[in-house]
Each structure stands twice: as structure tokens, then as C-alpha cells.
PDB file of N, CA and C in Angstrom:
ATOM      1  N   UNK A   1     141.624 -45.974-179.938  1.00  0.00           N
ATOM      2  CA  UNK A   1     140.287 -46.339-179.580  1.00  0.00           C
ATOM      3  C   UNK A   1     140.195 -46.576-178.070  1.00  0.00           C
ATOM      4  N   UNK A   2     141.279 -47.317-177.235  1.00  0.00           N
ATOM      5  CA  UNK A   2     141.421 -47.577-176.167  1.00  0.00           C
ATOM      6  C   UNK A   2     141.203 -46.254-175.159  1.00  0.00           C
ATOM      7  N   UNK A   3     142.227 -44.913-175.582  1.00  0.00           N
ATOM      8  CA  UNK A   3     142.429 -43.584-174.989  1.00  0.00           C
ATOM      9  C   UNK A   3     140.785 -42.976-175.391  1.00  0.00           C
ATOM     10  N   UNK A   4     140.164 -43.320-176.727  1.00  0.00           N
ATOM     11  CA  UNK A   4     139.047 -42.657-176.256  1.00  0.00           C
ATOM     12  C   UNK A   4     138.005 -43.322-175.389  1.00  0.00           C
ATOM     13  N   UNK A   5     137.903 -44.854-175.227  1.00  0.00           N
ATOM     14  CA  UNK A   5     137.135 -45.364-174.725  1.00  0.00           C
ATOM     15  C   UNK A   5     137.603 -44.797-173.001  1.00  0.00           C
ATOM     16  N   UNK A   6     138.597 -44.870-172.492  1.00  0.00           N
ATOM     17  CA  UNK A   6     139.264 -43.971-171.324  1.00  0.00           C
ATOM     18  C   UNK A   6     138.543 -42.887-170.530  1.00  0.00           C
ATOM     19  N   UNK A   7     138.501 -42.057-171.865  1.00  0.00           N
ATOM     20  CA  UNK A   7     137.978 -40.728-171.905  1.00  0.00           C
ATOM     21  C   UNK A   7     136.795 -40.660-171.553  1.00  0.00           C
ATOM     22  N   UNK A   8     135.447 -41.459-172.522  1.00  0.00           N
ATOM     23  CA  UNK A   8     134.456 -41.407-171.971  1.00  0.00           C
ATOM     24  C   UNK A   8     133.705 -41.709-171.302  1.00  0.00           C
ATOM     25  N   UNK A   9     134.608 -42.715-170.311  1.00  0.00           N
ATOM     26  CA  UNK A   9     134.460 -43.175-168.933  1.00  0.00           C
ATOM     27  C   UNK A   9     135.449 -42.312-168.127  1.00  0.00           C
ATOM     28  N   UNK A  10     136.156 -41.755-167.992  1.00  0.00           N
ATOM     29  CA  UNK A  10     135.804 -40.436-167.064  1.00  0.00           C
ATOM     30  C   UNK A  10     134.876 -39.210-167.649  1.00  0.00           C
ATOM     31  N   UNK A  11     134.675 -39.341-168.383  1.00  0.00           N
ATOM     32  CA  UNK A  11     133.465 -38.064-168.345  1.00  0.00           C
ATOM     33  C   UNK A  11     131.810 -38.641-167.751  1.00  0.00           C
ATOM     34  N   UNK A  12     131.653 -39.944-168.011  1.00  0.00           N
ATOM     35  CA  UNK A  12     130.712 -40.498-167.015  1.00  0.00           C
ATOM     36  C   UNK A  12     130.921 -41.171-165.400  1.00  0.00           C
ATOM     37  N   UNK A  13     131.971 -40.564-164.973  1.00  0.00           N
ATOM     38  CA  UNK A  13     132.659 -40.957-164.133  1.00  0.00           C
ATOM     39  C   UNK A  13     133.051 -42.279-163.634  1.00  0.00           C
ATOM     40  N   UNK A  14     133.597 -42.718-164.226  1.00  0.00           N
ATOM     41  CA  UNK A  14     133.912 -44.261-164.119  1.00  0.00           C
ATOM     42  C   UNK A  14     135.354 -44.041-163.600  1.00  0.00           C
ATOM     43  N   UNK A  15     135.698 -45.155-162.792  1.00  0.00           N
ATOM     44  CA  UNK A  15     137.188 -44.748-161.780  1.00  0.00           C
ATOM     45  C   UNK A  15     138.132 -46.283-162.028  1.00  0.00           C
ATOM     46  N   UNK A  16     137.505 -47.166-163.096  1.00  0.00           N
ATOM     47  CA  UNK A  16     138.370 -47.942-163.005  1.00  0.00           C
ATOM     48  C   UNK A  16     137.482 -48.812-164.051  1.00  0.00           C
ATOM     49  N   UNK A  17     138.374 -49.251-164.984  1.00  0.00           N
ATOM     50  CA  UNK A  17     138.153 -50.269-166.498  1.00  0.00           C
ATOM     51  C   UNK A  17     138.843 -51.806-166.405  1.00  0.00           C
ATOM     52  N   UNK A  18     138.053 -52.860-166.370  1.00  0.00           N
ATOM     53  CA  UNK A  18     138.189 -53.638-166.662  1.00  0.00           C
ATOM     54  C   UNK A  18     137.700 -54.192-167.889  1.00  0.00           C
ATOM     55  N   UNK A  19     139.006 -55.293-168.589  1.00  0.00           N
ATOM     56  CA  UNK A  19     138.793 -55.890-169.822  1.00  0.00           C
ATOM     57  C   UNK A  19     139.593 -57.168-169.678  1.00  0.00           C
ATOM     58  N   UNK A  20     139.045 -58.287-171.182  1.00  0.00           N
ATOM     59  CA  UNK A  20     139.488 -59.501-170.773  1.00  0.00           C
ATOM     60  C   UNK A  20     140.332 -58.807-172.564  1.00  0.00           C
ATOM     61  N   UNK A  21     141.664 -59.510-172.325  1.00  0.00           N
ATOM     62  CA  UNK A  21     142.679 -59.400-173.199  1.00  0.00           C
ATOM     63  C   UNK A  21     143.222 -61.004-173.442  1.00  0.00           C
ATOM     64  N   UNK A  22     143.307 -61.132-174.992  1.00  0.00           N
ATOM     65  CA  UNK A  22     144.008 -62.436-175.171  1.00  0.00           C
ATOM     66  C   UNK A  22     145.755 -62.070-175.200  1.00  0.00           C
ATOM     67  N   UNK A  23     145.952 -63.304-174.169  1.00  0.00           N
ATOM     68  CA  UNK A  23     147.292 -63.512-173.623  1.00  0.00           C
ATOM     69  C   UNK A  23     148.505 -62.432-174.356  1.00  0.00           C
ATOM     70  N   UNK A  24     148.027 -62.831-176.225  1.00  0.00           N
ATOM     71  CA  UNK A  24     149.246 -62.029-176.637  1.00  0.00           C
ATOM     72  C   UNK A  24     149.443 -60.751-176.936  1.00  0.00           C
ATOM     73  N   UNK A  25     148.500 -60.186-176.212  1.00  0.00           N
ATOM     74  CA  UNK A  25     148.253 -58.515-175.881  1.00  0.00           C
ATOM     75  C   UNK A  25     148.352 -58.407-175.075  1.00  0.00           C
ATOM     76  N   UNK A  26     148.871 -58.927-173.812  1.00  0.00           N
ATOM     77  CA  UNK A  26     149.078 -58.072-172.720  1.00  0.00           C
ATOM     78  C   UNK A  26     150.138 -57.194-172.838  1.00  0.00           C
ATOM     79  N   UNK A  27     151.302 -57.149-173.489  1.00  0.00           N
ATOM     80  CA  UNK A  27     152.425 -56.023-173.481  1.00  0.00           C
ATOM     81  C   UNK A  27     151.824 -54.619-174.152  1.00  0.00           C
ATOM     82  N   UNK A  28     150.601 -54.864-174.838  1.00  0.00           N
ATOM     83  CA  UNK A  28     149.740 -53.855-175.485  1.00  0.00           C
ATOM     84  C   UNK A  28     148.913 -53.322-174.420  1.00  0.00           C
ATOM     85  N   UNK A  29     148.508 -53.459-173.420  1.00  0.00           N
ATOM     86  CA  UNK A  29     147.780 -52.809-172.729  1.00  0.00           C
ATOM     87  C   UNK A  29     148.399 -52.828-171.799  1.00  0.00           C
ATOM     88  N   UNK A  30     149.375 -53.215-170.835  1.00  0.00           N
ATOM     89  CA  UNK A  30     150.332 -53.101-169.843  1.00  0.00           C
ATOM     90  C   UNK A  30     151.300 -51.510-170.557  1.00  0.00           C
ATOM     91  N   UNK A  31     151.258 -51.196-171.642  1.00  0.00           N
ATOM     92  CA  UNK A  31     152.270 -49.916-172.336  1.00  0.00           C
ATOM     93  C   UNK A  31     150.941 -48.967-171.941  1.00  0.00           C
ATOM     94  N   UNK A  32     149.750 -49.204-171.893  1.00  0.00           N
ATOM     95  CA  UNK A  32     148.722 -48.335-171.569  1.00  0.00           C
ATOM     96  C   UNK A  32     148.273 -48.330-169.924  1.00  0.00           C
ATOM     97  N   UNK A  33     149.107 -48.871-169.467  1.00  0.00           N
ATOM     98  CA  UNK A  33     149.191 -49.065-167.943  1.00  0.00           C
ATOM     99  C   UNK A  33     148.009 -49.871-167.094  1.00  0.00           C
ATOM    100  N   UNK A  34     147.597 -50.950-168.283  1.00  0.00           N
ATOM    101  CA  UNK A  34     146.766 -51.908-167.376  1.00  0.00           C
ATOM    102  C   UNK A  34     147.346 -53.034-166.542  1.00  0.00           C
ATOM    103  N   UNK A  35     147.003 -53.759-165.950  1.00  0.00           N
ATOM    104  CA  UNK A  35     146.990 -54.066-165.104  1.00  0.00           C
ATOM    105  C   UNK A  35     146.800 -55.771-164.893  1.00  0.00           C
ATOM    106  N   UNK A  36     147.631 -56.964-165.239  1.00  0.00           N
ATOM    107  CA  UNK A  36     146.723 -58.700-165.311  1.00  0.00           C
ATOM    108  C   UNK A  36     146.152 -58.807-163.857  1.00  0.00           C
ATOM    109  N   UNK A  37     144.806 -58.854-163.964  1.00  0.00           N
ATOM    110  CA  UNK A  37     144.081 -59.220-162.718  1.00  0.00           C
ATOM    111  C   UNK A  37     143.289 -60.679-162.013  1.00  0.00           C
ATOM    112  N   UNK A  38     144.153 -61.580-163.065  1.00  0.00           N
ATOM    113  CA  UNK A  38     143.591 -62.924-163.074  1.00  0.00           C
ATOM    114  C   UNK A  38     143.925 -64.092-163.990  1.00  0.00           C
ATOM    115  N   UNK A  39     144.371 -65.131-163.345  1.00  0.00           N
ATOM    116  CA  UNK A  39     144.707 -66.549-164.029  1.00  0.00           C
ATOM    117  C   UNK A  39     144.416 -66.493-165.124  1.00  0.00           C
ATOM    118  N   UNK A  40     144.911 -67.224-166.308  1.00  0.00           N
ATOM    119  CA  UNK A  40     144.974 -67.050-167.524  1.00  0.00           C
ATOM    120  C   UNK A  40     143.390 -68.498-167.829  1.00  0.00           C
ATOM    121  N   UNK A  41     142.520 -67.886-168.455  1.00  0.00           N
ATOM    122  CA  UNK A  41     141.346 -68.329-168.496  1.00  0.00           C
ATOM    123  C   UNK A  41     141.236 -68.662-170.372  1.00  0.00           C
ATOM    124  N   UNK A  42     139.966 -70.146-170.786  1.00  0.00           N
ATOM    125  CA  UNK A  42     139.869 -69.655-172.135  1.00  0.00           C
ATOM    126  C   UNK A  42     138.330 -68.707-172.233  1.00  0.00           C
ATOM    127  N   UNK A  43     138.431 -68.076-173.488  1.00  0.00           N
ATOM    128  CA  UNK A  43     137.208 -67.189-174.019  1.00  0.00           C
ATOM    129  C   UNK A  43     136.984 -67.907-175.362  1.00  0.00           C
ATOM    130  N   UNK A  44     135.969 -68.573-175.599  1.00  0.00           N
ATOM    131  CA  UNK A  44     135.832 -68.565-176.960  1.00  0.00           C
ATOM    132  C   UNK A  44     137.011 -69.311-177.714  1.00  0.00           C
ATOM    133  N   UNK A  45     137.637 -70.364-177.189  1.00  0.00           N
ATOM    134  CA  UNK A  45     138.949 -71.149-177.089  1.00  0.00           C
ATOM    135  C   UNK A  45     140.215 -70.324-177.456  1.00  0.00           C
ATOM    136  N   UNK A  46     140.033 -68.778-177.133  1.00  0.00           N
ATOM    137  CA  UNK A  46     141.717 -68.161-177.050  1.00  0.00           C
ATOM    138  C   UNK A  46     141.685 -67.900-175.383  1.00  0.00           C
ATOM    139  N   UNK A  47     143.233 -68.436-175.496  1.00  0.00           N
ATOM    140  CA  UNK A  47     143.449 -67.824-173.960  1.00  0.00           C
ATOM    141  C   UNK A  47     143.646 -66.723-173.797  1.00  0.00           C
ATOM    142  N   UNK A  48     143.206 -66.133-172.456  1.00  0.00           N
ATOM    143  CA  UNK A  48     143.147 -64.521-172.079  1.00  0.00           C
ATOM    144  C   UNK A  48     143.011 -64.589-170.438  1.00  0.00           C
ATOM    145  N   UNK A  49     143.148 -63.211-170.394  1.00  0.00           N
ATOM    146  CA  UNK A  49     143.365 -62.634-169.151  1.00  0.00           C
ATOM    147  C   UNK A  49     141.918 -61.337-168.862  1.00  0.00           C
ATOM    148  N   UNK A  50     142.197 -61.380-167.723  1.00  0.00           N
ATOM    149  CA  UNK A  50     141.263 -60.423-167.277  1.00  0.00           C
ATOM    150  C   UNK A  50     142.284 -59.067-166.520  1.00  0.00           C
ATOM    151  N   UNK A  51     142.828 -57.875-167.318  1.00  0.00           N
ATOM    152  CA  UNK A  51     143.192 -57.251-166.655  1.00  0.00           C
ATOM    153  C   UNK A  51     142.303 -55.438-166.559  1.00  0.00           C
ATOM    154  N   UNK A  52     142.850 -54.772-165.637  1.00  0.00           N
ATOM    155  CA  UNK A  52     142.563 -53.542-164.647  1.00  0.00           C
ATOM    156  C   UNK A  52     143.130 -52.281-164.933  1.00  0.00           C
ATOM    157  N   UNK A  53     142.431 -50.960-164.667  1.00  0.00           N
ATOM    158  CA  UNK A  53     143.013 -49.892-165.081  1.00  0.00           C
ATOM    159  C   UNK A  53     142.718 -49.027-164.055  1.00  0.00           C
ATOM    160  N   UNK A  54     142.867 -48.413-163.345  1.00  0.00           N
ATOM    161  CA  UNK A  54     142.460 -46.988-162.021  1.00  0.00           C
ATOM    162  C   UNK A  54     142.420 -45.957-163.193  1.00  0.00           C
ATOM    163  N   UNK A  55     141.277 -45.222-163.399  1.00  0.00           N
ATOM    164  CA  UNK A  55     141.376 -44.309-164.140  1.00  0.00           C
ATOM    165  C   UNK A  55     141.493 -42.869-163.315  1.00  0.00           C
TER     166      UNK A  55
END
């Protein structure tokens, strides 16, 4: 879902994806080559991160 969401932000040309990820996914989207772009914050009382992608 991630690779297609990817996809159709470069076909609308989008050059870079940001998302907020709870803490115990970051090794899940770091294997997809994102990026932690910020102090570990709460959402909705889970902790998470805000990380980055250069598409």
C-alpha cells in the first residue's frame, strides 16, 4: 500500500512524503528508506515520529 501510495505521488509529481509513524514502526519504513525527521511526539496517546522520504 505504501509502494503504491509512492507511486501516485510521483505521477502527480510530488518529490518528497512525509508521515507520522508510531515509534514501533520505524524499522518498517526505514526498510522502505524513510527517513525519522523529528523528536518522538504523542498522537492520540501513542508515541510516534514524524519521518521523510525524497521520492
Amino acid at each position: 500500500m505504501v509502494l503504491l501510495l509512492e507511486d501516485k505521488g510521483r505521477q502527480e509529481h510530488c518529490t518528497h512524503y512525509v508521515l507520522s509513524a508510531e515509534v514501533a514502526v520505524i524499522p518498517f519504513y526505514e526498510k522502505l528508506g524513510y527517513q525519522v525527521q523529528s523528536d518522538c511526539y504523542l498522537e492520540d496517546g501513542i508515541l510516534c515520529v514524524e519521518m521523510g522520504k525524497a521520492l
